[in-house]
PDB file of N, CA and C in Angstrom:
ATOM      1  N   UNK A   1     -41.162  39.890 -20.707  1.00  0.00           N
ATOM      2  CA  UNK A   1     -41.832  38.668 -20.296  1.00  0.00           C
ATOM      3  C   UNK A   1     -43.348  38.919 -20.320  1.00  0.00           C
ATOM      4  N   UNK A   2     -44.242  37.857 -21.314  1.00  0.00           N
ATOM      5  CA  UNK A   2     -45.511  38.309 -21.096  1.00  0.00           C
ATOM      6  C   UNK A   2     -45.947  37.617 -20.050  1.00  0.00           C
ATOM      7  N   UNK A   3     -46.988  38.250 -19.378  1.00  0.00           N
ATOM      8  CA  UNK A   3     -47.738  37.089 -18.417  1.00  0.00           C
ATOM      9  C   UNK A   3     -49.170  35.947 -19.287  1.00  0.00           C
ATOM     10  N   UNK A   4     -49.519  35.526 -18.748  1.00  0.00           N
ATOM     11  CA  UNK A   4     -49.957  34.415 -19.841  1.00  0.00           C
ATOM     12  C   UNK A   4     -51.252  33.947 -18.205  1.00  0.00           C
ATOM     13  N   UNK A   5     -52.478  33.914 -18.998  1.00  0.00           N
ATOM     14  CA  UNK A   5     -53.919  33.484 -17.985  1.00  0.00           C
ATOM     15  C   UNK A   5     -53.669  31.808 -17.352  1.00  0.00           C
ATOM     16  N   UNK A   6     -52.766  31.177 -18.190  1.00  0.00           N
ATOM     17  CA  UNK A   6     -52.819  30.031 -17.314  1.00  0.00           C
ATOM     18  C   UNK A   6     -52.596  29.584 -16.230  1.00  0.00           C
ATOM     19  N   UNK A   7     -51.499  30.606 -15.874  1.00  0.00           N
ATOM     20  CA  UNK A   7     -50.965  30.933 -14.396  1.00  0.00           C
ATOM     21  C   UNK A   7     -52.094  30.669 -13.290  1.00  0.00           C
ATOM     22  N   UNK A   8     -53.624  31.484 -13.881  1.00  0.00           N
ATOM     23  CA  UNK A   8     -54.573  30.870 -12.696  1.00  0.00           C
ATOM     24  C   UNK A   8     -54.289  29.622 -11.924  1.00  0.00           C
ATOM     25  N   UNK A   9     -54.242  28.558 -13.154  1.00  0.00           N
ATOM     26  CA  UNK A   9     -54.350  26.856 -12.586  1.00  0.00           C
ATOM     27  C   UNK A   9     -52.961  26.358 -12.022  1.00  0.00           C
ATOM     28  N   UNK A  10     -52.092  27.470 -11.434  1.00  0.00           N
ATOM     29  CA  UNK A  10     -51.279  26.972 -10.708  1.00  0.00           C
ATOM     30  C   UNK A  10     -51.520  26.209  -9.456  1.00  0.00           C
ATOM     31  N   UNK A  11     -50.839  25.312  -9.257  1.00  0.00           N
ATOM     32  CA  UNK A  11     -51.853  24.475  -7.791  1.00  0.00           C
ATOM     33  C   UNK A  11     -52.981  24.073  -8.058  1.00  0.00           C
ATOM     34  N   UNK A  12     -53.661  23.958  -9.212  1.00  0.00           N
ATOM     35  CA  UNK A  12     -55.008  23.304  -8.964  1.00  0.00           C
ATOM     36  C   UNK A  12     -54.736  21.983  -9.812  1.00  0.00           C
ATOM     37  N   UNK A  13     -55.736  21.050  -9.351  1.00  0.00           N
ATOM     38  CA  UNK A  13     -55.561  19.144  -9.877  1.00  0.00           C
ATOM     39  C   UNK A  13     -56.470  19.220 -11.043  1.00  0.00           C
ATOM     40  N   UNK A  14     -55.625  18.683 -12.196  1.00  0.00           N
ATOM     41  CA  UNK A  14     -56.236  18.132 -13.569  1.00  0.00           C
ATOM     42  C   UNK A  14     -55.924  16.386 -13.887  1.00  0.00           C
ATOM     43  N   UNK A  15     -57.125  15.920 -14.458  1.00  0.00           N
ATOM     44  CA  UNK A  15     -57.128  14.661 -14.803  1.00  0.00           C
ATOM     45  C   UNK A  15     -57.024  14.823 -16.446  1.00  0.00           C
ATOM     46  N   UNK A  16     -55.552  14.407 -16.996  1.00  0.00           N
ATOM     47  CA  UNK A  16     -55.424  14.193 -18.158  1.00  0.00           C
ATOM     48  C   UNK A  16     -55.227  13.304 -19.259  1.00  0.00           C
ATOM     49  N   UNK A  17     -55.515  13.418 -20.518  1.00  0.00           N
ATOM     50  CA  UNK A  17     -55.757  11.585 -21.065  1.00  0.00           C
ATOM     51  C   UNK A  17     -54.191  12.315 -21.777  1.00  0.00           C
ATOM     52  N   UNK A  18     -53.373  10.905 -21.867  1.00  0.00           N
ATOM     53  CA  UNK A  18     -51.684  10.856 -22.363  1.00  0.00           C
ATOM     54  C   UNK A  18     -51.611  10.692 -23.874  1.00  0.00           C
ATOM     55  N   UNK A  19     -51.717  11.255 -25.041  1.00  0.00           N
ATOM     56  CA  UNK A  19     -51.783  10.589 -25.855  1.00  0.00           C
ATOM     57  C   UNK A  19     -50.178  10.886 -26.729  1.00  0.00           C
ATOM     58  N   UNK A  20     -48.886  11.317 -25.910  1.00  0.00           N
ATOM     59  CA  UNK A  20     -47.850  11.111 -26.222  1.00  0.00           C
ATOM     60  C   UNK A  20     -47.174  10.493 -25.039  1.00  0.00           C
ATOM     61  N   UNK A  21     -47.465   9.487 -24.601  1.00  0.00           N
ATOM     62  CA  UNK A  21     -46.308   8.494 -23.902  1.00  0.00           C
ATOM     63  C   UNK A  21     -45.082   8.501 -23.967  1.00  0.00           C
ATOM     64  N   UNK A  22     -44.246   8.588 -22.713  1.00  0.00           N
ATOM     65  CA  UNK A  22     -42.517   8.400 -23.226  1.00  0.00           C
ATOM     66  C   UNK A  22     -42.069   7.201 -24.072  1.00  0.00           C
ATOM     67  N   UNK A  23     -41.216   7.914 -24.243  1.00  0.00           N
ATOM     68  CA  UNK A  23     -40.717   7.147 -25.670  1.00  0.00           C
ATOM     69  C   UNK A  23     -41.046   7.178 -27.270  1.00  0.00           C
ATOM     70  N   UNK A  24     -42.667   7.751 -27.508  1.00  0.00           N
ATOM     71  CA  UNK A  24     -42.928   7.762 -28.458  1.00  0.00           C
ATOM     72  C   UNK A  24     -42.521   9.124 -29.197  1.00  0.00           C
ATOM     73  N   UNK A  25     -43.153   8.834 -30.746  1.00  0.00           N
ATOM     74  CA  UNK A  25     -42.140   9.696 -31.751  1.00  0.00           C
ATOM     75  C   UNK A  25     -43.175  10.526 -32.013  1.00  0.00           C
ATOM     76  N   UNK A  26     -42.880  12.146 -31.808  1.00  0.00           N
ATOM     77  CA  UNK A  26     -43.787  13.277 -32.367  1.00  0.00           C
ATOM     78  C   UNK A  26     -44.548  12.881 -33.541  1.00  0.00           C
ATOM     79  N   UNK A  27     -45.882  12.955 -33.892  1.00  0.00           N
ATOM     80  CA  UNK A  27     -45.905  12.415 -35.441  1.00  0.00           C
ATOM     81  C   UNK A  27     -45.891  13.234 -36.657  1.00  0.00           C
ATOM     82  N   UNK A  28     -44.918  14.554 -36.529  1.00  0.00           N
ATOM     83  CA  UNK A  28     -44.470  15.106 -37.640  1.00  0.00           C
ATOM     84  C   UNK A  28     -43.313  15.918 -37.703  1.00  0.00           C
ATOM     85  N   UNK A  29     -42.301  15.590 -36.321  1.00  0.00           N
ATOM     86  CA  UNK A  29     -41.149  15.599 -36.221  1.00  0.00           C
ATOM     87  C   UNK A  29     -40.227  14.518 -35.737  1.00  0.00           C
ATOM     88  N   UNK A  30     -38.940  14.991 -36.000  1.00  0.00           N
ATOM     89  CA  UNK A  30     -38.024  14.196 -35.300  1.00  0.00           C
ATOM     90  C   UNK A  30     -37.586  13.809 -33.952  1.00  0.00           C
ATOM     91  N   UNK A  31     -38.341  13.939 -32.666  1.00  0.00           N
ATOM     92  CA  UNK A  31     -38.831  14.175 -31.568  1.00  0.00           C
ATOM     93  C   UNK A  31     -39.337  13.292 -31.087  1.00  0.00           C
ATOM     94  N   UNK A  32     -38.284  12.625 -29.876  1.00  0.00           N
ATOM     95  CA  UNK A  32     -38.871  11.523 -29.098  1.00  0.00           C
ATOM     96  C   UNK A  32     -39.019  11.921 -27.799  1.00  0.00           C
ATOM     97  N   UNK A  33     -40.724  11.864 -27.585  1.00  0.00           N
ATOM     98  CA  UNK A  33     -41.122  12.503 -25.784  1.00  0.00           C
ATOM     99  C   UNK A  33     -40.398  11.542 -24.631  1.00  0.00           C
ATOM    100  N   UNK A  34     -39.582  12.501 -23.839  1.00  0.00           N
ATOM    101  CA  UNK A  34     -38.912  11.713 -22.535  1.00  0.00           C
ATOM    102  C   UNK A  34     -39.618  12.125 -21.583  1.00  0.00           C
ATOM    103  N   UNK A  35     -40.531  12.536 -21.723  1.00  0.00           N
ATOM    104  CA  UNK A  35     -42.105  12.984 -20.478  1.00  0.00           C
ATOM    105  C   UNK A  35     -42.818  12.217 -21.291  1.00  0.00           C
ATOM    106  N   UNK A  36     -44.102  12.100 -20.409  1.00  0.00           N
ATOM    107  CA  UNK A  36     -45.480  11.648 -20.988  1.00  0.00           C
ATOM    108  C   UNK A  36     -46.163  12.987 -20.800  1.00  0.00           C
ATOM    109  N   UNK A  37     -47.060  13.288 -22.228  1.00  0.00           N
ATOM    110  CA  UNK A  37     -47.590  14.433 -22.463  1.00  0.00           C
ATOM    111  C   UNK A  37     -48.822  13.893 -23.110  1.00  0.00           C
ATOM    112  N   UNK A  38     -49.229  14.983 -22.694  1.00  0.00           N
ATOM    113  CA  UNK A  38     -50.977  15.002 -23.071  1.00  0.00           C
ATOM    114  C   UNK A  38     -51.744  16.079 -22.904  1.00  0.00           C
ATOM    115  N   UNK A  39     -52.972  16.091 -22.757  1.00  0.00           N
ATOM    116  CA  UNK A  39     -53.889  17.452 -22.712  1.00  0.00           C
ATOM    117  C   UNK A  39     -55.108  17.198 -21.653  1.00  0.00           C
ATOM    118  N   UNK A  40     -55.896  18.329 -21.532  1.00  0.00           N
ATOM    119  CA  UNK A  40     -56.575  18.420 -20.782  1.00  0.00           C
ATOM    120  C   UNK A  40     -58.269  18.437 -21.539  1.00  0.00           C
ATOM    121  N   UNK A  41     -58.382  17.312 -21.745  1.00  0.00           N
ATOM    122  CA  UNK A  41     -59.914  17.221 -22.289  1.00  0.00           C
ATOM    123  C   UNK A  41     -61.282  18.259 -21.990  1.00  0.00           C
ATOM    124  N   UNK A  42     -61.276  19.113 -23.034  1.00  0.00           N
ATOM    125  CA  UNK A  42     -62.213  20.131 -23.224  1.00  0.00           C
ATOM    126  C   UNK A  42     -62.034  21.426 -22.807  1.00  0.00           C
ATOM    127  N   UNK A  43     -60.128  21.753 -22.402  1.00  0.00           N
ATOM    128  CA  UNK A  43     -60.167  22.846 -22.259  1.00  0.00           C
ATOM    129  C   UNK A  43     -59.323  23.576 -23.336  1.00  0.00           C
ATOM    130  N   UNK A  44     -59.457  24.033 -23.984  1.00  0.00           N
ATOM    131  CA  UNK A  44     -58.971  25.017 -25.219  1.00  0.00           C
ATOM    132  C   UNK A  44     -58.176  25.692 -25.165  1.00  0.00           C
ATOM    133  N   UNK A  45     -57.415  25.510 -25.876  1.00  0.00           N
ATOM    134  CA  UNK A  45     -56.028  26.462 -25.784  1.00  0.00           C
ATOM    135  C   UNK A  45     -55.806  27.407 -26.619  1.00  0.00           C
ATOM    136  N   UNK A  46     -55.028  28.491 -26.186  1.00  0.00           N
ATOM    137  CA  UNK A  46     -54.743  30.182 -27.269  1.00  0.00           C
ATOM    138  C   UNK A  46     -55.046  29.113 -29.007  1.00  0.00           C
ATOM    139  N   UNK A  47     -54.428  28.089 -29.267  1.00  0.00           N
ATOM    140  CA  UNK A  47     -54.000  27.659 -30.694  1.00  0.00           C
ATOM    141  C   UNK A  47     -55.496  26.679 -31.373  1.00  0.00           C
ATOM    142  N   UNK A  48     -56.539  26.623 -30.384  1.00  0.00           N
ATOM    143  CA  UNK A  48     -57.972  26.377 -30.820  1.00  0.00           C
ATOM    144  C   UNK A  48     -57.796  24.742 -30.711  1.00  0.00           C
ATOM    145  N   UNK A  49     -56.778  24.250 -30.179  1.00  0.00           N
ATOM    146  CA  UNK A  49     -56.783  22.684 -29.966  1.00  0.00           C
ATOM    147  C   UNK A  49     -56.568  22.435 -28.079  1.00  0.00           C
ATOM    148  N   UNK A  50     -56.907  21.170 -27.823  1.00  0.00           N
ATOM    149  CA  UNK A  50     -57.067  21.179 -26.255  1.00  0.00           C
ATOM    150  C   UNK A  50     -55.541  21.176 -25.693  1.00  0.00           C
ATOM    151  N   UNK A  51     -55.849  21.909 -24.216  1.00  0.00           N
ATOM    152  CA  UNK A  51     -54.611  22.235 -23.593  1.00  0.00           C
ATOM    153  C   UNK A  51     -53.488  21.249 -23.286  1.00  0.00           C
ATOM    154  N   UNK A  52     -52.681  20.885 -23.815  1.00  0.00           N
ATOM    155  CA  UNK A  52     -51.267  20.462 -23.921  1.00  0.00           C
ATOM    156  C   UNK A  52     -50.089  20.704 -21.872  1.00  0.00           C
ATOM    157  N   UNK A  53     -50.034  19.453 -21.771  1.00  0.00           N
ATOM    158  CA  UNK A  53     -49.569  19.093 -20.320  1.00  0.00           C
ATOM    159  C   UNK A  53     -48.004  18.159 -20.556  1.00  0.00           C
ATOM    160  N   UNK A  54     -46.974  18.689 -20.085  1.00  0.00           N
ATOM    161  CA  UNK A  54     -46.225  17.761 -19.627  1.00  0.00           C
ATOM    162  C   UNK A  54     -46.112  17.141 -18.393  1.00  0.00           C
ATOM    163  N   UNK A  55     -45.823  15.790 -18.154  1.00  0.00           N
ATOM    164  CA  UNK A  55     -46.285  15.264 -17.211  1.00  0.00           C
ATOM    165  C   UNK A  55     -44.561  15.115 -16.100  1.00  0.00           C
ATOM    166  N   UNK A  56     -44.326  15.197 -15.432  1.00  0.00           N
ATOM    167  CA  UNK A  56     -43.061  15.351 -14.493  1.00  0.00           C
ATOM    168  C   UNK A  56     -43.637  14.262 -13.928  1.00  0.00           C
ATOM    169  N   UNK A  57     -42.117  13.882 -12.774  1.00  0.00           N
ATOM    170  CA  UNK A  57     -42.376  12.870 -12.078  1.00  0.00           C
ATOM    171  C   UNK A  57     -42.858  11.446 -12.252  1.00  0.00           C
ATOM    172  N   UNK A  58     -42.925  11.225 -13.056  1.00  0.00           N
ATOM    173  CA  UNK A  58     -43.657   9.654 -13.781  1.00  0.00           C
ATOM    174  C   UNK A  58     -43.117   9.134 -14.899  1.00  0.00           C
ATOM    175  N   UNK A  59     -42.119   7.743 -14.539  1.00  0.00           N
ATOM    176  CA  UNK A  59     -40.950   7.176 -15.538  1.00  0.00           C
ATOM    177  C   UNK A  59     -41.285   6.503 -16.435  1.00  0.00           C
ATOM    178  N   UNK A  60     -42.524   5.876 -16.385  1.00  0.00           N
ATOM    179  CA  UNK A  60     -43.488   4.808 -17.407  1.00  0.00           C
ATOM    180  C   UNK A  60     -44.448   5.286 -18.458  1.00  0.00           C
ATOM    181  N   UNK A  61     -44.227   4.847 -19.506  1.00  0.00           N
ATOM    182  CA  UNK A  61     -45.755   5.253 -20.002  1.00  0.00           C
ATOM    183  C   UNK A  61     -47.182   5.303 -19.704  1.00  0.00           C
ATOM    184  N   UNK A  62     -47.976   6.168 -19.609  1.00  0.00           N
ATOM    185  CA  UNK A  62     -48.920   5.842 -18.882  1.00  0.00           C
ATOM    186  C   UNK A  62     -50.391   6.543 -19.853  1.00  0.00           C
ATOM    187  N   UNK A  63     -51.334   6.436 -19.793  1.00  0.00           N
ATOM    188  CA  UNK A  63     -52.426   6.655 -20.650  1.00  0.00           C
ATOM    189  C   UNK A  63     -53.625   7.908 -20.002  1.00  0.00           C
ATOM    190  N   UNK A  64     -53.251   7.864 -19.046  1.00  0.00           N
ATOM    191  CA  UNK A  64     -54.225   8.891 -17.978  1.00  0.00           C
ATOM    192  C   UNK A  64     -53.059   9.124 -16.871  1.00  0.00           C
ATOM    193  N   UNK A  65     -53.501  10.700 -16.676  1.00  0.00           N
ATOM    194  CA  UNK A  65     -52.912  10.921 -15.683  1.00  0.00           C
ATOM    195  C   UNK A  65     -53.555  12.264 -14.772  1.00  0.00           C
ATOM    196  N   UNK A  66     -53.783  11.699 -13.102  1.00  0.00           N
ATOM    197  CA  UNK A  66     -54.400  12.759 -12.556  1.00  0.00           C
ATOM    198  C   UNK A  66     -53.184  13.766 -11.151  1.00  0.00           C
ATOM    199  N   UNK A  67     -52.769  14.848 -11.467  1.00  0.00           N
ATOM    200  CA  UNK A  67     -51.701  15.437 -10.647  1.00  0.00           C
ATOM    201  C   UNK A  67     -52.170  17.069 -10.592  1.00  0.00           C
ATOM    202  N   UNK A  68     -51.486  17.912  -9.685  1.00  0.00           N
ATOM    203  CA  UNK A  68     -51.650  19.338  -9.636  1.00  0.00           C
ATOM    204  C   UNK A  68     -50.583  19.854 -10.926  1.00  0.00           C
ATOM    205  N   UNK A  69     -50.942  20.731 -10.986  1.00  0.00           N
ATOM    206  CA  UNK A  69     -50.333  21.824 -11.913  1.00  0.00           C
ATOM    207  C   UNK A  69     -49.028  22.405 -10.917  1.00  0.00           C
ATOM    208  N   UNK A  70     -47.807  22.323 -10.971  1.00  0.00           N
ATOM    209  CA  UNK A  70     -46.703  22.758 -10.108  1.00  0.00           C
ATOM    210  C   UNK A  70     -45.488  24.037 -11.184  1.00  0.00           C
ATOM    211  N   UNK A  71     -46.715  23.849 -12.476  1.00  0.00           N
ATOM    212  CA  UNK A  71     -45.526  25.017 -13.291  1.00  0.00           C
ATOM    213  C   UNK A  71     -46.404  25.376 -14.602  1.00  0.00           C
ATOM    214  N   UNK A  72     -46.162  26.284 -15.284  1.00  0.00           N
ATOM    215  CA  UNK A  72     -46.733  26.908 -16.519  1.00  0.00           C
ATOM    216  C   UNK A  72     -45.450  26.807 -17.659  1.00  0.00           C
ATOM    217  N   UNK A  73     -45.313  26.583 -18.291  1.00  0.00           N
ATOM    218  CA  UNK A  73     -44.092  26.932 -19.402  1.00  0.00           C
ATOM    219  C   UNK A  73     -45.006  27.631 -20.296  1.00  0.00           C
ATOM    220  N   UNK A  74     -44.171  29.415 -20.274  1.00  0.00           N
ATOM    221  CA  UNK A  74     -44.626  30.217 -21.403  1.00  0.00           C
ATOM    222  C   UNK A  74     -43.694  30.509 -22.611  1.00  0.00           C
ATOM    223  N   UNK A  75     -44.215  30.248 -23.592  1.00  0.00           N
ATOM    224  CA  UNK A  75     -43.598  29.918 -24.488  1.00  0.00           C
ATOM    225  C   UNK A  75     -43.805  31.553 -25.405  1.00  0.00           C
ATOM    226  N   UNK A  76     -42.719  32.426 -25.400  1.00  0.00           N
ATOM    227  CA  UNK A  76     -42.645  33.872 -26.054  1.00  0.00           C
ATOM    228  C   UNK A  76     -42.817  33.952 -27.594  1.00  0.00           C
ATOM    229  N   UNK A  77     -42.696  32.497 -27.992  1.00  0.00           N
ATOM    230  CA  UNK A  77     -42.793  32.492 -29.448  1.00  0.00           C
ATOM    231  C   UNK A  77     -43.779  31.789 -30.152  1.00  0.00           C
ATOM    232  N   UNK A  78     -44.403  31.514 -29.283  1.00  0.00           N
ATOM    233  CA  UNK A  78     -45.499  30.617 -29.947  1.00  0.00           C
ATOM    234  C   UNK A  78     -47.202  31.030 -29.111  1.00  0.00           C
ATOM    235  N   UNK A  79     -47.982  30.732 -29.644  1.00  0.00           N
ATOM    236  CA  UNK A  79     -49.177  30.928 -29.160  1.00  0.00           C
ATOM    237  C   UNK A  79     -49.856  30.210 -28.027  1.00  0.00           C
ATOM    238  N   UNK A  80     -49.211  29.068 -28.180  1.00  0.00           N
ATOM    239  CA  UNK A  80     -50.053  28.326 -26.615  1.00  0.00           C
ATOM    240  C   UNK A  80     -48.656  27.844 -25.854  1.00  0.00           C
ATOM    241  N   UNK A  81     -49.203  28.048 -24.401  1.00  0.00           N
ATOM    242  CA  UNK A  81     -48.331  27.902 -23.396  1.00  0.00           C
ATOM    243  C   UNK A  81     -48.473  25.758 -22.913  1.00  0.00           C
ATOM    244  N   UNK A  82     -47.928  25.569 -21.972  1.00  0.00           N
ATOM    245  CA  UNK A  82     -48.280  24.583 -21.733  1.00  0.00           C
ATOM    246  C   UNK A  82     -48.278  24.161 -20.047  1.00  0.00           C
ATOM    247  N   UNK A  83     -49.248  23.446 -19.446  1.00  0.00           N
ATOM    248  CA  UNK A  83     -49.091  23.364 -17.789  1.00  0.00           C
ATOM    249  C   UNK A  83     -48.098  22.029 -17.777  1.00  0.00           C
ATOM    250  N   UNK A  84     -47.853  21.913 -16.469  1.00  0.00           N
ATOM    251  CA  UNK A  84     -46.490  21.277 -15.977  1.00  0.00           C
ATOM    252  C   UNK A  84     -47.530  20.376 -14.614  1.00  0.00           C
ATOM    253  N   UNK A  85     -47.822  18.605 -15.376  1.00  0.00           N
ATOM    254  CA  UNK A  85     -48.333  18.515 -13.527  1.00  0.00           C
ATOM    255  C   UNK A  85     -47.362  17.499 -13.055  1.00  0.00           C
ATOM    256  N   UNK A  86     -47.453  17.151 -11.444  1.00  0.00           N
ATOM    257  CA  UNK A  86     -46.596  16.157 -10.966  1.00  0.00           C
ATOM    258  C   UNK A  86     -47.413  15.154  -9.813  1.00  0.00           C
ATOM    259  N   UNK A  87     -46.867  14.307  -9.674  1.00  0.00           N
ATOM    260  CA  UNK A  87     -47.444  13.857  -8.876  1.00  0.00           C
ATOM    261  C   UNK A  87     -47.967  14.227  -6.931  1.00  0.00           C
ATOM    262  N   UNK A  88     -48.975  14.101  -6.656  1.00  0.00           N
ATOM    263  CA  UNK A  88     -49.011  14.398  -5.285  1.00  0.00           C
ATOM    264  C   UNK A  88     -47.914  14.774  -4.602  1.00  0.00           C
ATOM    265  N   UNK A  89     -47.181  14.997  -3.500  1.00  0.00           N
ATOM    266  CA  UNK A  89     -46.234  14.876  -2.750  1.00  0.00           C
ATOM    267  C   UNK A  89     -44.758  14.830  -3.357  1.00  0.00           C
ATOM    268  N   UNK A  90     -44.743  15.624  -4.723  1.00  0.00           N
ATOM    269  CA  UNK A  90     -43.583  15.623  -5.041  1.00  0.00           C
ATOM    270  C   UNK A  90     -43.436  17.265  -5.799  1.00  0.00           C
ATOM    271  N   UNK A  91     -42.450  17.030  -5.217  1.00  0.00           N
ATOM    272  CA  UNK A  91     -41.539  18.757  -5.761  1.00  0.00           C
ATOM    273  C   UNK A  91     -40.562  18.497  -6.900  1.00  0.00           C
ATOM    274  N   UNK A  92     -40.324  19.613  -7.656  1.00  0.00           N
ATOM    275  CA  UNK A  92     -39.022  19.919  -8.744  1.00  0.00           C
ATOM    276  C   UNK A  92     -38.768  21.304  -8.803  1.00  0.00           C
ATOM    277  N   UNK A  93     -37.710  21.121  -9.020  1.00  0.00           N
ATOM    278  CA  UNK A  93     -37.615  22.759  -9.215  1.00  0.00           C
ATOM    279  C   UNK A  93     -37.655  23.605 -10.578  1.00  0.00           C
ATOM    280  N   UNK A  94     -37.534  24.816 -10.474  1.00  0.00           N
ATOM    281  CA  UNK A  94     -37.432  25.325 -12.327  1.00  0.00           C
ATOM    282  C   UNK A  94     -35.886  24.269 -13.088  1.00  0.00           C
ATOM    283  N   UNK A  95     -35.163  24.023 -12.608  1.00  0.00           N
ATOM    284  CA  UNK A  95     -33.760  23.944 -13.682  1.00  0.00           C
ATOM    285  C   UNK A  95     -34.114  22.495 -13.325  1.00  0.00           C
ATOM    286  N   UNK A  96     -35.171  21.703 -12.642  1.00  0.00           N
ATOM    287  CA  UNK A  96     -35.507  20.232 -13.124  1.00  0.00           C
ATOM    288  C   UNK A  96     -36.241  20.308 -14.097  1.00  0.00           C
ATOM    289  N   UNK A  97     -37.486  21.323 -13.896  1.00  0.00           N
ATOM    290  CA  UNK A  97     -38.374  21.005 -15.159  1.00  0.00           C
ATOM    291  C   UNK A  97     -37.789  21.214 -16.310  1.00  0.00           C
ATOM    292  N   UNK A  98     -36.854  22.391 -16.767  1.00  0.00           N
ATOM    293  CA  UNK A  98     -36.006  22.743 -17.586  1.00  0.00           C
ATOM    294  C   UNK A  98     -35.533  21.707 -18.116  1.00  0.00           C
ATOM    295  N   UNK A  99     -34.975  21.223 -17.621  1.00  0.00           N
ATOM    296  CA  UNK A  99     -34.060  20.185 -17.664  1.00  0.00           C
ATOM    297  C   UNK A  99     -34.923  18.721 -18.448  1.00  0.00           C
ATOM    298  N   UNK A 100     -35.921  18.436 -17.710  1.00  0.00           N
ATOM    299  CA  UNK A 100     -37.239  17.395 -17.987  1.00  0.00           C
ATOM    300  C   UNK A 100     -37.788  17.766 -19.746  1.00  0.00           C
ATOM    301  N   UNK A 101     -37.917  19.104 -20.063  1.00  0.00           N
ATOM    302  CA  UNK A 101     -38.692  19.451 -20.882  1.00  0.00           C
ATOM    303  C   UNK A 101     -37.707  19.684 -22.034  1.00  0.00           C
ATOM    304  N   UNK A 102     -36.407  20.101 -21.790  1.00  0.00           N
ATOM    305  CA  UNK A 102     -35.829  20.741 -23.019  1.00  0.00           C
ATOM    306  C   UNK A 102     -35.571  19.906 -24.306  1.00  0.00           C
ATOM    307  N   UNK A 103     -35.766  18.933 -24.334  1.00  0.00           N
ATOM    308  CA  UNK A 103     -36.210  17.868 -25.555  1.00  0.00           C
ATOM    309  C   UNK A 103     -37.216  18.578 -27.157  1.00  0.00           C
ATOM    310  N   UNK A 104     -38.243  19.086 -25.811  1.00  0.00           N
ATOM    311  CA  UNK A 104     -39.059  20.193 -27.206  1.00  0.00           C
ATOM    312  C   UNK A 104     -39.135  21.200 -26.829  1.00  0.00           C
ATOM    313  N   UNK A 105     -38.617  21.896 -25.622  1.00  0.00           N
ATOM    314  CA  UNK A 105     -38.613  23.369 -25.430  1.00  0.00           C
ATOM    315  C   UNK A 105     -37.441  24.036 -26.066  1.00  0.00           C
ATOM    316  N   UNK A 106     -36.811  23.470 -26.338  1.00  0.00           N
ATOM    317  CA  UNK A 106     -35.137  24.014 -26.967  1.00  0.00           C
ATOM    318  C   UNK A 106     -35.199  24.258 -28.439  1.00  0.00           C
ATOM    319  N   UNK A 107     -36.759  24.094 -28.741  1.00  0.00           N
ATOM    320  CA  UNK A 107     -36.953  24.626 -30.500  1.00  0.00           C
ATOM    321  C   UNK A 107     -37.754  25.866 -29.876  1.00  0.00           C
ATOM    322  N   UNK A 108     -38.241  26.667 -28.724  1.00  0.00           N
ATOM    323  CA  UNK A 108     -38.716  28.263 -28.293  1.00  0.00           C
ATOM    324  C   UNK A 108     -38.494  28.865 -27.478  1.00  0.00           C
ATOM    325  N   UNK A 109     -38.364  29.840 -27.082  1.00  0.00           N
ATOM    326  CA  UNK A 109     -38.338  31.077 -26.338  1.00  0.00           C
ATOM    327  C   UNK A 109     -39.213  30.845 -25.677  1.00  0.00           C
ATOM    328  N   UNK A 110     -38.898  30.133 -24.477  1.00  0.00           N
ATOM    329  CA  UNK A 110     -39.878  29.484 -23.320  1.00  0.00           C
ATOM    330  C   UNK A 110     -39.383  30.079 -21.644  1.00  0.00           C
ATOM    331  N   UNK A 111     -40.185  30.292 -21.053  1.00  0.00           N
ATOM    332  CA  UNK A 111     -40.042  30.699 -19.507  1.00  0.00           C
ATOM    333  C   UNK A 111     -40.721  29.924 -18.844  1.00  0.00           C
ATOM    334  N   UNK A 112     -40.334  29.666 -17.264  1.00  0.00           N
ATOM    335  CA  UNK A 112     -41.049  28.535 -16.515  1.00  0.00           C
ATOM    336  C   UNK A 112     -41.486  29.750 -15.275  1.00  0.00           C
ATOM    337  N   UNK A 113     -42.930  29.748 -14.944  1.00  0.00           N
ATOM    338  CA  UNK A 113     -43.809  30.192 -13.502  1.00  0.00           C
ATOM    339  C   UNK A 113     -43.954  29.270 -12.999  1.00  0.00           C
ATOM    340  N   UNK A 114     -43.562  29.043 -11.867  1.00  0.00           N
ATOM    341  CA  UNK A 114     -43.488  28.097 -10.577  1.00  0.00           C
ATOM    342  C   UNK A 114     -44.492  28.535  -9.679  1.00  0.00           C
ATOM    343  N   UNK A 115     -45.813  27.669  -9.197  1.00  0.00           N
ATOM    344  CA  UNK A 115     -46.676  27.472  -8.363  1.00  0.00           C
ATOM    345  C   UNK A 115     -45.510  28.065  -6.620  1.00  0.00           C
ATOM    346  N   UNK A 116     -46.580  28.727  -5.894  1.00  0.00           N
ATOM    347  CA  UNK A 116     -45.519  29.517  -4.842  1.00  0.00           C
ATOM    348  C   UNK A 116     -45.951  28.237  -3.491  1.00  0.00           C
TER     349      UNK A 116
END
């Protein structure tokens, strides 16, 4: 298991812009997001593009989103990891997020660090 620097921003609040909404279609796979995912404007990731967020807890599409970081998914096969935020006052556990994410985690060799 490698450890991976993102782990820092466990527990800490990011405001992120959504630019894969649930429901919509990856635009160069076969892959329809059942999270709303997005990134973290201006922070850079291992793969030289901005940091990549799945969003938990939130059933709607939504275009912005501001929550803590409650998980890291490290991904053993690929170069950039991705943070996990949720809303205020809400918990999940690893085999929810698992569960939430495996739509596109089930194409890598992915591990989940849980905020303590």
């Amino acid at each position: 298991m490698r450890f991976d620097s993102l782990t820092q921003f466990l527990g800490r609040r990011f405001n992120i812009v959504i630019d894969r909404p649930i429901g919509s279609r990856h635009p160069d796979f076969d892959l329809v997001y059942e999270l709303n995912y997005g990134y973290v404007e201006g922070m850079v990731a291992a793969d030289g593009e901005e940091q990549d967020v799945y969003v938990i807890g939130v059933t709607e599409p939504i275009e912005r989103f501001e929550g803590r970081c409650i998980a890291v998914i490290i991904r053993e096969d690929d170069v950039e990891s991705k943070l996990v935020l949720a809303p205020d006052g809400t918990t999940f556990s690893a085999e929810e997020i698992v569960k939430s994410v495996r739509f596109q985690e089930r194409f890598f060799d992915s591990h989940i660090v849980m905020a303590t």
